[in-house]
Protein backbone atom coordinates (compact mmCIF):
# COMPACT_ATOMS: atom_id res chain seq x y z
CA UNK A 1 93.26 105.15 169.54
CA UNK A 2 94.83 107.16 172.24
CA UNK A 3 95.75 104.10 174.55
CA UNK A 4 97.64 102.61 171.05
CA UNK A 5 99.32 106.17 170.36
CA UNK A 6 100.01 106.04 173.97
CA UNK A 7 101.12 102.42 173.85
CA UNK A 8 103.70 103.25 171.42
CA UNK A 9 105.37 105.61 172.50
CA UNK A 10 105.92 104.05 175.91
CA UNK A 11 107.54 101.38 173.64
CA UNK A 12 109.58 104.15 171.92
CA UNK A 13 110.47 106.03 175.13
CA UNK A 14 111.50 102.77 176.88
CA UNK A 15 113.94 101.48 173.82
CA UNK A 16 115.44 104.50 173.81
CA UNK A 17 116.26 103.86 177.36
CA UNK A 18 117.29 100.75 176.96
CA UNK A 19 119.55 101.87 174.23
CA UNK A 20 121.18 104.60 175.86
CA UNK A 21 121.59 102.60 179.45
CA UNK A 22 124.77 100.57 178.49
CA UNK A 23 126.54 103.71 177.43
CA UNK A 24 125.72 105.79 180.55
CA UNK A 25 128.78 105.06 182.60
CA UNK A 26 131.65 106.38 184.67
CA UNK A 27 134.58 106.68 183.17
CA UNK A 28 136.12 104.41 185.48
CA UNK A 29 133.57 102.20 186.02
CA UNK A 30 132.48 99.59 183.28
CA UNK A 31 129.02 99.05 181.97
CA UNK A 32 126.92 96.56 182.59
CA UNK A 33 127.06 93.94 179.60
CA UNK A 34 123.43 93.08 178.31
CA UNK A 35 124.93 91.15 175.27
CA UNK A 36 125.95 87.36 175.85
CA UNK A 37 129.17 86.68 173.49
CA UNK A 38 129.34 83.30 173.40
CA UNK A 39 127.52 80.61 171.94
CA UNK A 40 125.75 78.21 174.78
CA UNK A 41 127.32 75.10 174.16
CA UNK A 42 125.41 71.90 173.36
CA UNK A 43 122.31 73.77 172.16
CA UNK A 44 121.45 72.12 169.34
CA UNK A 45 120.77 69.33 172.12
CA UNK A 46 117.94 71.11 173.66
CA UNK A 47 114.40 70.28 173.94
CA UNK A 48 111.81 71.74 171.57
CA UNK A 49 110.05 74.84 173.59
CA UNK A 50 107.64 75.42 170.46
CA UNK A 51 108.02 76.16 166.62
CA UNK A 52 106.88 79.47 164.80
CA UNK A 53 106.52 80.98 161.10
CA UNK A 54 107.43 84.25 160.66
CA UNK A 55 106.08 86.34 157.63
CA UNK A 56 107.17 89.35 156.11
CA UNK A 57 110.98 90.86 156.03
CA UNK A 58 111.98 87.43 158.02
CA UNK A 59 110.18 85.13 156.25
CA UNK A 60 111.11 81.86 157.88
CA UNK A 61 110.15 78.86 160.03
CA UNK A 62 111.68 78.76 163.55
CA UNK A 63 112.51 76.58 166.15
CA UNK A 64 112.58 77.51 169.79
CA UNK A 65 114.93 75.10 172.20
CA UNK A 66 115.46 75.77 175.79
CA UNK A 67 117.99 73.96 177.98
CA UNK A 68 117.04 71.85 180.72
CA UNK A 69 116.11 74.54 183.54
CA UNK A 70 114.00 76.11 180.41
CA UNK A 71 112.03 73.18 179.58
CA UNK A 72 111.44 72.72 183.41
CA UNK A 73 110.18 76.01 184.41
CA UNK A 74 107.92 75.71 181.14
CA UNK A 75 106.51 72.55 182.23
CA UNK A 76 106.13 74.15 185.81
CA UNK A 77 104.73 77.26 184.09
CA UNK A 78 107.20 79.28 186.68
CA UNK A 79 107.48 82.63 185.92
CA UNK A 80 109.92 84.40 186.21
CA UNK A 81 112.09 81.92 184.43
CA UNK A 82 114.72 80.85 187.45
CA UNK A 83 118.31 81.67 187.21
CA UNK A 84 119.94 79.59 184.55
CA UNK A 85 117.48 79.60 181.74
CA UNK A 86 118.76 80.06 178.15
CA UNK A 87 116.52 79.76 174.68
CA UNK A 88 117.44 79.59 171.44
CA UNK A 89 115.52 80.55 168.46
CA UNK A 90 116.98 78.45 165.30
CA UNK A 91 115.72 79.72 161.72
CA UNK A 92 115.36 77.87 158.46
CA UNK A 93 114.00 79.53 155.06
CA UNK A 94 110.09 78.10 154.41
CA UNK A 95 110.38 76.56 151.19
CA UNK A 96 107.55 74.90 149.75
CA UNK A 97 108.39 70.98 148.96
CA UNK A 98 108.04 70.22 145.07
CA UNK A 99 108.73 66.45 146.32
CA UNK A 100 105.35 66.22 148.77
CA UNK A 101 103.47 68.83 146.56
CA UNK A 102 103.66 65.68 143.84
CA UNK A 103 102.41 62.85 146.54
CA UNK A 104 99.57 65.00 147.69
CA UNK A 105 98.73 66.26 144.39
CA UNK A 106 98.67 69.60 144.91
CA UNK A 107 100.67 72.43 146.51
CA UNK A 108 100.46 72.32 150.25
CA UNK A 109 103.76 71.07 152.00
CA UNK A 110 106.27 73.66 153.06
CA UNK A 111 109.81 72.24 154.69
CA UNK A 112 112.48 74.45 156.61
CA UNK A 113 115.18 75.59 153.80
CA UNK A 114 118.53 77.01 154.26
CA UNK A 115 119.39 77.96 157.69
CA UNK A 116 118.60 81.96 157.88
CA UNK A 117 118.81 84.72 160.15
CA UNK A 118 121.24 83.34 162.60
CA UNK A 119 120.83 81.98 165.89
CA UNK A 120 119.60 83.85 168.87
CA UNK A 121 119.92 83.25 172.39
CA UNK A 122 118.53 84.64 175.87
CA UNK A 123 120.38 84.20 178.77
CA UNK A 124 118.67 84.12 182.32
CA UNK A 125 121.22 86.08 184.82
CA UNK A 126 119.29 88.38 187.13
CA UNK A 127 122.55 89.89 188.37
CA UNK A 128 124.72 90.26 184.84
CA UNK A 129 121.86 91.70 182.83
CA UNK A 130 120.04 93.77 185.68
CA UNK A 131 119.70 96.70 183.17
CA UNK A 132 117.66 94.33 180.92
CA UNK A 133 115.26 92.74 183.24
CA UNK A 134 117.86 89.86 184.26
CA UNK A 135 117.74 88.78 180.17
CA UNK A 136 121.33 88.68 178.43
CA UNK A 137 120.55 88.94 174.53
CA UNK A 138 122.86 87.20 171.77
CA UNK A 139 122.56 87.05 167.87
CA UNK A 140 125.44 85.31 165.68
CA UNK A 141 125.45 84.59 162.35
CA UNK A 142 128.12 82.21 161.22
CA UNK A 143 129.74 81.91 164.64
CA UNK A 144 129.92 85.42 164.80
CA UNK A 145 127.82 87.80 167.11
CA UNK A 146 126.23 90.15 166.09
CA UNK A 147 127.35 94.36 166.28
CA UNK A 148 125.32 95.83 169.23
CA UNK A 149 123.22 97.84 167.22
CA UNK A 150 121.32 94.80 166.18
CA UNK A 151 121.22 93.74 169.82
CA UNK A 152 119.91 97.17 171.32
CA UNK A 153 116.20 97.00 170.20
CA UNK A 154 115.51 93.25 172.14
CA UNK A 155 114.79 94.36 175.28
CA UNK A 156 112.63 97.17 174.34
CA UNK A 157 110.91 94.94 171.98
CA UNK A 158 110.20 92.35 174.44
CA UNK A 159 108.71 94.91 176.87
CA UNK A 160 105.35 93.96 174.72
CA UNK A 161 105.64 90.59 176.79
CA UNK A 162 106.80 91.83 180.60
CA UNK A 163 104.06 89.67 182.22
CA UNK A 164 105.56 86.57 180.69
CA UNK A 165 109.12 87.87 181.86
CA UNK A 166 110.29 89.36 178.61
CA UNK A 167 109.52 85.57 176.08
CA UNK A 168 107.47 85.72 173.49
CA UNK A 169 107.25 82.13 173.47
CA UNK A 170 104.75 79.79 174.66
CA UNK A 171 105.09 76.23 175.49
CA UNK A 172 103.78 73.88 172.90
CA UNK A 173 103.79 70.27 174.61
């Protein structure tokens, strides 16, 4: 119980950090950016990394794309992910499917829905995001990214996975 208390508030102390690093600056010097502002273009291109459900507040089924120098350093299983790398989480609701339910004769086939909780990207630039582990973050919905508020818990979050440099995801071949 101790190394869990303990655990957390590592996890509290270090998003707090993270949270507070961007606005630390000089007056006359700028801060480092740790949120990308553009979309990657072509991404809906991009190989399949793996596919997830998420329960609770999200509620949704997921896919995970990476572009080319992703997919390779997954296939490689090089860690850290090289210079370059950018994944993209893609979110549908999880609707159950009234139309398969019927052939199968009873209810046990679930489709992605409406597109949901926007698309999310993370950017591999060791130099740009320093202050984030070398990880630039991005969330839009509708074309249009998200305020930084949303964006300042992801790196602290994804301190959880620092051995797998910051992804949550894991290949699915």
């Amino acid at each position: 119980m101790k190394r869990i208390t303990f655990l957390v508030a590592v996890a509290t102390v270090t998003g707090v950090i993270a949270f507070a690093a961007p606005a630390s600056r000089h007056a006359d010097q700028e801060a480092a950016p740790i949120f990308v502002k553009t979309i990657p273009p072509g991404y809906r291109d991009w190989r399949l990394i793996s596919v997830a459900r998420e329960e609770g507040d999200l509620n949704d089924i997921r896919a995970i794309l990476g572009n080319d120098v992703a997919i390779k350093a997954y296939r490689g299983a090089k860690l850290p992910f090289p210079e370059g790398t950018i994944i993209a989480r893609l979110a549908w609701s999880h609707d159950a499917s009234e139309e398969n339910n019927k052939t199968f004769g009873r209810p046990q086939s679930f489709v992605a829905g409406v597109h949901k909780n926007g698309v999310q990207f993370m950017v591999k630039d060791s130099k740009k995001y320093a202050s984030t582990g070398g990880w630039g973050f991005a969330h839009f919905d509708d074309g249009k990214p998200a305020d930084e508020v949303v964006l300042s818990t992801c790196f602290g979050c994804r301190q959880a996975v620092k051995e797998r440099d910051l992804v949550f995801t894991r290949y699915a071949p």
